[in-house]
C-alpha atoms as a PDB file:
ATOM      1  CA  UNK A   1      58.896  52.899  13.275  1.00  0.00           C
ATOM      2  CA  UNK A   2      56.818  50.409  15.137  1.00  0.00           C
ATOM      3  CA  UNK A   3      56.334  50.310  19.279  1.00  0.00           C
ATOM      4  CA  UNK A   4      55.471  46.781  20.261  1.00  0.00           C
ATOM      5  CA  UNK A   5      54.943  45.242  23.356  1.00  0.00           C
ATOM      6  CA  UNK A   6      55.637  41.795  23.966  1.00  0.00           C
ATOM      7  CA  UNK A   7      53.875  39.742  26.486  1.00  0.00           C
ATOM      8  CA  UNK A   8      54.498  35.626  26.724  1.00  0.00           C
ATOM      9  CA  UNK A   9      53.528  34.475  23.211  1.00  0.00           C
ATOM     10  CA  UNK A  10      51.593  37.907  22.051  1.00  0.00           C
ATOM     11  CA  UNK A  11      52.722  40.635  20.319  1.00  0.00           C
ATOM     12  CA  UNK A  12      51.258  44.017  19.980  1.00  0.00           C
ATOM     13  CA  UNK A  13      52.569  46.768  17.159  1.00  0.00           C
ATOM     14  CA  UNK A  14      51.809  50.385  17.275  1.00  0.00           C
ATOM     15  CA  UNK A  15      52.087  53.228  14.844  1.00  0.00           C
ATOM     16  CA  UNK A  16      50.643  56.580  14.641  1.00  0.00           C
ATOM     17  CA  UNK A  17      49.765  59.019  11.709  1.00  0.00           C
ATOM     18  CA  UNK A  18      47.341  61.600  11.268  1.00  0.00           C
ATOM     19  CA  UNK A  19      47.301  60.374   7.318  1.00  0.00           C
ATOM     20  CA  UNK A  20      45.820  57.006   6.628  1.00  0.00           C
ATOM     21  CA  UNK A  21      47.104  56.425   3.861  1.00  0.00           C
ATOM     22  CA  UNK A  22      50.854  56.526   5.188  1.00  0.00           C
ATOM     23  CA  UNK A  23      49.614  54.746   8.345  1.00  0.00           C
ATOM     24  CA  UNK A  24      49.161  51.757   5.847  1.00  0.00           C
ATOM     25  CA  UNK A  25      51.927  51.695   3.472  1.00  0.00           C
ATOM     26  CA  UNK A  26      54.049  52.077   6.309  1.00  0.00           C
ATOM     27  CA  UNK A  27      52.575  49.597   8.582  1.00  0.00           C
ATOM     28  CA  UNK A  28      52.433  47.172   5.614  1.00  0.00           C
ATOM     29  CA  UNK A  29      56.476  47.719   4.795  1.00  0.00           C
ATOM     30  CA  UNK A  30      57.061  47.370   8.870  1.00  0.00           C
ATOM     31  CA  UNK A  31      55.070  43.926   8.644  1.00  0.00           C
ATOM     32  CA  UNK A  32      57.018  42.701   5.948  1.00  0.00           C
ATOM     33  CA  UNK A  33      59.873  43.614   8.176  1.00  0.00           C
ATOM     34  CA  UNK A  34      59.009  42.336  10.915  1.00  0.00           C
ATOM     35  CA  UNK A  35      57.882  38.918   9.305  1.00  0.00           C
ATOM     36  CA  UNK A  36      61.348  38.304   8.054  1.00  0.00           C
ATOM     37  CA  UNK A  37      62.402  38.876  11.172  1.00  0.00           C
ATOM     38  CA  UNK A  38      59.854  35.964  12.365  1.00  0.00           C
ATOM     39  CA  UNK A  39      60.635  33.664   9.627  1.00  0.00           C
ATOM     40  CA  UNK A  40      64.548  34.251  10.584  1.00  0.00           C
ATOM     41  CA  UNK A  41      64.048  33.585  14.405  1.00  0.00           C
ATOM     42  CA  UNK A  42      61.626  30.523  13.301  1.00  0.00           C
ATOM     43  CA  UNK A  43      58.831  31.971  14.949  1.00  0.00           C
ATOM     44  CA  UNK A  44      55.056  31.811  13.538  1.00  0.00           C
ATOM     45  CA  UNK A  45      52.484  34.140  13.023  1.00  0.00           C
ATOM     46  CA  UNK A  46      49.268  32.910  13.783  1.00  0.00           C
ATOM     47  CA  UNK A  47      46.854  34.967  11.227  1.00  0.00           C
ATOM     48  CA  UNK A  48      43.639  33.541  12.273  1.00  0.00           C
ATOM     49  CA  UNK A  49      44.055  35.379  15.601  1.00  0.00           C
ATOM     50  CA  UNK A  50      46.163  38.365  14.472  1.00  0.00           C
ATOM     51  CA  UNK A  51      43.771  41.605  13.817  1.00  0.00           C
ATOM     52  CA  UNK A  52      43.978  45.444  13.398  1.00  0.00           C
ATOM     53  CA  UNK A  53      42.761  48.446  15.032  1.00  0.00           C
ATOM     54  CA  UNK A  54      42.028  51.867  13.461  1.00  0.00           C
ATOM     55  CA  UNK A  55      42.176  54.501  16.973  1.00  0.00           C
ATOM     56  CA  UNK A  56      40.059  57.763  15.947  1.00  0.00           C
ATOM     57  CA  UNK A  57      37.466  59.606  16.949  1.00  0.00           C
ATOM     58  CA  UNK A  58      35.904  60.550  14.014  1.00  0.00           C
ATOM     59  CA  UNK A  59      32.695  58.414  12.975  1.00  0.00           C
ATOM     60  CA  UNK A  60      33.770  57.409   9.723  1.00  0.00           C
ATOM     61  CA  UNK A  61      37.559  56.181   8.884  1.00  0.00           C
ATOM     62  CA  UNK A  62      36.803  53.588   5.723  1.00  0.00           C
ATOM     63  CA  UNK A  63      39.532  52.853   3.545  1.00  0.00           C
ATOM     64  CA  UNK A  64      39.991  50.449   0.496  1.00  0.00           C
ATOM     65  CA  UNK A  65      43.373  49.535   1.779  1.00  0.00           C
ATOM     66  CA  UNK A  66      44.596  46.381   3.364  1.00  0.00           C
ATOM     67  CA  UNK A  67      47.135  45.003   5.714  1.00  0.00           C
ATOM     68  CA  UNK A  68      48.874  42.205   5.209  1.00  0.00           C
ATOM     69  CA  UNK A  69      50.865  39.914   7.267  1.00  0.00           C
ATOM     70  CA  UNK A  70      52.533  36.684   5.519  1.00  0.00           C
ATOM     71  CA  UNK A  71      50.759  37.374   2.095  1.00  0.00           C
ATOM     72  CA  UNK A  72      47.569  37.017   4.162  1.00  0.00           C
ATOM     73  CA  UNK A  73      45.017  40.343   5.082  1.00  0.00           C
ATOM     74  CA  UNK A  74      44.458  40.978   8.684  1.00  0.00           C
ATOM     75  CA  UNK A  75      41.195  41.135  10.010  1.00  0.00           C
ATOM     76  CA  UNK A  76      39.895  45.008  11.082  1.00  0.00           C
ATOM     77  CA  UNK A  77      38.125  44.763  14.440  1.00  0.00           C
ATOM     78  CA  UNK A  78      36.465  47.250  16.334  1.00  0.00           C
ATOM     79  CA  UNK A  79      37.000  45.766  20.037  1.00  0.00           C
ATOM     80  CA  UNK A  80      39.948  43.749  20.804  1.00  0.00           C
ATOM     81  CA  UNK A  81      41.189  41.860  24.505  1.00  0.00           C
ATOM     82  CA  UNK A  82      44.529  42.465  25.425  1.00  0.00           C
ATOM     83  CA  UNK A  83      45.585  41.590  28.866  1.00  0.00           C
ATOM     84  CA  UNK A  84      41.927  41.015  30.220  1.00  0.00           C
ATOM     85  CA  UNK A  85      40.740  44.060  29.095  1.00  0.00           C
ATOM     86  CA  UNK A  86      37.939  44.791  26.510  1.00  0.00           C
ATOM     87  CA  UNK A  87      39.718  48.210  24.696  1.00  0.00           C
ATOM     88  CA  UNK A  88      37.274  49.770  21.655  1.00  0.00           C
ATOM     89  CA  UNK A  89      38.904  51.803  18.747  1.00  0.00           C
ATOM     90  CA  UNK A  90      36.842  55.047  20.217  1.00  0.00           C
ATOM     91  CA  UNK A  91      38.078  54.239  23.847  1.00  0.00           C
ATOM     92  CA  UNK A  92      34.340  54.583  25.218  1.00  0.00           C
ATOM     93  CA  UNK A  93      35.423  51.273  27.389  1.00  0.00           C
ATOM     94  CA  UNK A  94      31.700  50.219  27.248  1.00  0.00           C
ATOM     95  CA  UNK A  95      32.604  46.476  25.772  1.00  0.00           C
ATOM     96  CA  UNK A  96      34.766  46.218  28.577  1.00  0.00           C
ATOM     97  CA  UNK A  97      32.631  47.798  31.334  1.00  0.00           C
ATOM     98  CA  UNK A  98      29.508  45.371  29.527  1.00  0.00           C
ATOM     99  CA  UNK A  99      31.820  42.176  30.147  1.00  0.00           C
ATOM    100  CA  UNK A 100      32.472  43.297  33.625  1.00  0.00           C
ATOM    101  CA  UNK A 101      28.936  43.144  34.253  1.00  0.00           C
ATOM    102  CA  UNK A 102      28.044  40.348  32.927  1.00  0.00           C
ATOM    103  CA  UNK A 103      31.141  38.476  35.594  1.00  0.00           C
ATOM    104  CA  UNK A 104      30.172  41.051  38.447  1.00  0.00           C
ATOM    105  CA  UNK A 105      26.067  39.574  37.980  1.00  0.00           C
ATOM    106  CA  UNK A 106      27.529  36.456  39.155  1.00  0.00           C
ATOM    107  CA  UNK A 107      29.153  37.610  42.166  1.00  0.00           C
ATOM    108  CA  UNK A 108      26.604  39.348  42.831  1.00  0.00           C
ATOM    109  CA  UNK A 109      24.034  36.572  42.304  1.00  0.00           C
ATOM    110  CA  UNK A 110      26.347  34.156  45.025  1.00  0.00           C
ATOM    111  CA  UNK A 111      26.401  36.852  47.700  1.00  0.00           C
ATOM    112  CA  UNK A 112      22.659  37.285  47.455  1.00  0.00           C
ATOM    113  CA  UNK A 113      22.194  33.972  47.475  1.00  0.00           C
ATOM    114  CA  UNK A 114      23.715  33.043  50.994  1.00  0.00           C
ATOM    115  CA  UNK A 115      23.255  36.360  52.644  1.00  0.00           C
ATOM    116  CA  UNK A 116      20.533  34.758  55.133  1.00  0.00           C
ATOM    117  CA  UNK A 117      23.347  32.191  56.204  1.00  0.00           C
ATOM    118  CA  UNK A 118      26.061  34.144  56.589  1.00  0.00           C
ATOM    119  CA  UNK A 119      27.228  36.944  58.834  1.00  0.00           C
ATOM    120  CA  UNK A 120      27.893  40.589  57.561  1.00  0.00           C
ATOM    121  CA  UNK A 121      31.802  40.207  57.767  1.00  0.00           C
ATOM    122  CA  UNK A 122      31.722  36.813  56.033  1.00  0.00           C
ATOM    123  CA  UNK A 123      29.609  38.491  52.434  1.00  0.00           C
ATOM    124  CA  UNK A 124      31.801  41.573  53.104  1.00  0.00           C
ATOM    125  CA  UNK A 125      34.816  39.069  52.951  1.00  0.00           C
ATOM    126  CA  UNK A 126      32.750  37.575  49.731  1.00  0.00           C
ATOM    127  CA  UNK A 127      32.574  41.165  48.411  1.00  0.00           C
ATOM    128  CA  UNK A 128      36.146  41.334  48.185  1.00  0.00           C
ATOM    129  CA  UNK A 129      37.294  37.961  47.236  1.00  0.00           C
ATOM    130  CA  UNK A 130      34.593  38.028  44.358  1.00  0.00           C
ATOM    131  CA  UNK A 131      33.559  41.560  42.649  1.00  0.00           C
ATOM    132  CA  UNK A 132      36.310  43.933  44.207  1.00  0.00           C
ATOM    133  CA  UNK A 133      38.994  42.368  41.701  1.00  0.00           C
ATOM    134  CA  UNK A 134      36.844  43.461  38.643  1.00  0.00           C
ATOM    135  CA  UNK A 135      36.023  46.829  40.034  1.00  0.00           C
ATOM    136  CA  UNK A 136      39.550  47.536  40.748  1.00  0.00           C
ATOM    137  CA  UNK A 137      41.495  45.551  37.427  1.00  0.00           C
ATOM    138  CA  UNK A 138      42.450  48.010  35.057  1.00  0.00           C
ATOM    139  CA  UNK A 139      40.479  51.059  36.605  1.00  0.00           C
ATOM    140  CA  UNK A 140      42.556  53.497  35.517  1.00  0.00           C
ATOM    141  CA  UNK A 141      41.880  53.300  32.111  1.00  0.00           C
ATOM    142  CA  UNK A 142      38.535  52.441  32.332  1.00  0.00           C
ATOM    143  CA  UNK A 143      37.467  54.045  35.110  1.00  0.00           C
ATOM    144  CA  UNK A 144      37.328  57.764  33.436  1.00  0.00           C
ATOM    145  CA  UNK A 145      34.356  55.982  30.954  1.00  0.00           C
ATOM    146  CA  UNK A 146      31.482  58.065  30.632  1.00  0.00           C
ATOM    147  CA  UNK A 147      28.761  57.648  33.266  1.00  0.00           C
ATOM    148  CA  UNK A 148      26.281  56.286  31.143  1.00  0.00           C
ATOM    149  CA  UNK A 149      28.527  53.029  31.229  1.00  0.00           C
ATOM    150  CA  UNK A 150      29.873  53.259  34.454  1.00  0.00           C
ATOM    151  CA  UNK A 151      26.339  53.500  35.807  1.00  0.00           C
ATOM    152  CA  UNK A 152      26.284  50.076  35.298  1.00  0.00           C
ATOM    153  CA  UNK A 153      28.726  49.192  37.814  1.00  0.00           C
ATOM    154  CA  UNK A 154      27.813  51.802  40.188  1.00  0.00           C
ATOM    155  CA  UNK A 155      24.377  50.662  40.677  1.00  0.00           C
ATOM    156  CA  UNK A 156      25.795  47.197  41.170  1.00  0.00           C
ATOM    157  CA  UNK A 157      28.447  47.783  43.635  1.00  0.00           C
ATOM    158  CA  UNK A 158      25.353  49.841  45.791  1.00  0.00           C
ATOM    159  CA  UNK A 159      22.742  46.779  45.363  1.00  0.00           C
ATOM    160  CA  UNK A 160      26.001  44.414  47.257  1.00  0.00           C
ATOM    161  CA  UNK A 161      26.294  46.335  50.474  1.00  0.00           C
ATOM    162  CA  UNK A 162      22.650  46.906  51.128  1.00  0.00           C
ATOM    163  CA  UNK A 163      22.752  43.104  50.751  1.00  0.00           C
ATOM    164  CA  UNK A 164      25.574  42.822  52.732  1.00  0.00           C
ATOM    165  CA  UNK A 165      24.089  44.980  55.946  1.00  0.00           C
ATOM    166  CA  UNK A 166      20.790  43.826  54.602  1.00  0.00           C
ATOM    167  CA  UNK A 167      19.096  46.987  53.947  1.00  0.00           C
ATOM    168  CA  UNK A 168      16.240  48.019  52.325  1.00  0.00           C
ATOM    169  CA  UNK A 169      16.881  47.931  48.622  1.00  0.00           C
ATOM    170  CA  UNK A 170      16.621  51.626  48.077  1.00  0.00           C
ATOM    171  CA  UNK A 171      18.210  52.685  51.225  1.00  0.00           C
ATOM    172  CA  UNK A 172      20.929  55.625  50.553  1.00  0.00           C
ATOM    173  CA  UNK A 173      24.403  53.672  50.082  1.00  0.00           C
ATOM    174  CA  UNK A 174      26.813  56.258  51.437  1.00  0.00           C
ATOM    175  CA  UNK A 175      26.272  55.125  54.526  1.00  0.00           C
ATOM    176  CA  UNK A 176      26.557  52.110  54.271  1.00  0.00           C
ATOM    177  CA  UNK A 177      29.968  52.139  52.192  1.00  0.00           C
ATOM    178  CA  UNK A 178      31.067  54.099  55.369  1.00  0.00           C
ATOM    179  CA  UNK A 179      29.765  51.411  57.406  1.00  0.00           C
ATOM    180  CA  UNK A 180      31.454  49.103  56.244  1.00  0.00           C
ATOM    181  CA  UNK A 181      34.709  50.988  55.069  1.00  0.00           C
ATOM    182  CA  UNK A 182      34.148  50.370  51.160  1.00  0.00           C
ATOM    183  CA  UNK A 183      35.077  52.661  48.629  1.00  0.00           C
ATOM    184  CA  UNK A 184      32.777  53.745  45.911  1.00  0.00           C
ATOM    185  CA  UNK A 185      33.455  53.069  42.199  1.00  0.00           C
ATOM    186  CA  UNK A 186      34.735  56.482  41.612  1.00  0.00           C
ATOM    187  CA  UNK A 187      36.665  56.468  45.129  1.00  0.00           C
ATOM    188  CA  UNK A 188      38.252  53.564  43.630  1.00  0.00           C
ATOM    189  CA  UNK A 189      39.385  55.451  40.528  1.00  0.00           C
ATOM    190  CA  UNK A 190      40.196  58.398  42.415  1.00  0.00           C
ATOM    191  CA  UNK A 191      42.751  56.388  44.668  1.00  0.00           C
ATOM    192  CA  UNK A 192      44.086  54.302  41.823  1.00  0.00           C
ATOM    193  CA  UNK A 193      45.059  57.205  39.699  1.00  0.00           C
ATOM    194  CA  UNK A 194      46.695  59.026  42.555  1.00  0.00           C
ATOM    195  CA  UNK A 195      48.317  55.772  43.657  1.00  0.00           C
ATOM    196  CA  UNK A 196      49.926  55.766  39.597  1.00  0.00           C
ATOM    197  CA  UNK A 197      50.795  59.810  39.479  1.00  0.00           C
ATOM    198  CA  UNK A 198      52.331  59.597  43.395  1.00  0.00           C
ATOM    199  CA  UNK A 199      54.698  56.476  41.537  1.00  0.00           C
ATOM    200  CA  UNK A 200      55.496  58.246  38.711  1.00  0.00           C
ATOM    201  CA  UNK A 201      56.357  61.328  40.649  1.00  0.00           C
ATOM    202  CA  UNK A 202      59.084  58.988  42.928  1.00  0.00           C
ATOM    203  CA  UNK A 203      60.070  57.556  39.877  1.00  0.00           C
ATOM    204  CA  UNK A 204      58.962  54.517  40.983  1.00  0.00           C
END
């Protein structure tokens, strides 16, 4: 039986099977269930933007299958956004943590660009309002990434306070985040993930 998830106009299936085979016949038979449910309710699929994710680690999962949703196949994608975030079928997070990047750059780029203008607790007020939301959206699923991708970010986030307490470039940043009471990348996971377990545990 399918799990979906419903949010405004999007809707997200889920099945599981350690057979692919089954995992398509019966995701096909739950589609045509669910489209009669559609056509019933007068709702419409949009196929164009309606796709399909295989989750696996192993290297190689091809299959001469299809799935089809109102007589029409669905597109098999290997990265798909859902709610802002970039998830890959192997869960590496390294589209994601690559489109973070690219947004962070731009931050980054504005609070470099006025640092000789503006006081220390004006960029650190920048820092917040403009690269803290991406370091901090979703973290807890991302944030466990291997290092190789999160180096990314990490490097980043120590280039923005030497800029903000105007540093030398290859100062050490611990420091400095003490200085000015920021959290490191992994600090940030670290707090997040605690923050989620102490909520579950109050069964909250």
């Amino acid at each position: 039986m399918f799990k979906l998830d419903l949010f405004a106009d999007d809707t997200t299936v889920y099945f599981t099977s350690k057979h692919l085979t089954y995992l398509f016949m019966t995701t096909n038979n739950e589609l045509l269930n669910l489209t009669d449910w559609f056509r019933a309710n007068e709702c419409l699929f949009n196929t164009s933007k309606t796709n399909y994710m295989i989750f696996t680690y192993q290297k190689r999962q091809d299959t001469n299958m299809d799935l089809q949703l109102s007589n029409s196949n669905i597109q098999r994608t290997k990265c798909a956004k859902f709610l802002g975030l970039y998830i890959d079928d192997k869960l590496k997070w390294d589209e994601h943590i690559n489109m973070m990047k690219k947004k962070i750059s731009t931050s980054f780029f504005a609070i470099n660009k006025v640092k000789h203008i503006m006081p220390k607790r004006h960029l650190n007020t920048l820092y917040y309002s403009l690269m803290y939301q991406y370091l901090t959206y979703g973290i807890i699923l991302w944030g466990a990434a291997c290092h190789v991708h999160l180096s990314k970010l990490i490097i980043m986030q120590k280039q923005s306070v030497r800029i903000i307490t105007g540093t030398h470039y290859r100062a050490k940043s611990t420091p400095i985040f003490k200085h000015l009471h920021v959290l490191k990348l992994v600090d940030l996971y670290q707090l997040q993930v605690n923050k989620y377990v102490l909520s579950f545990l109050k069964d909250l």
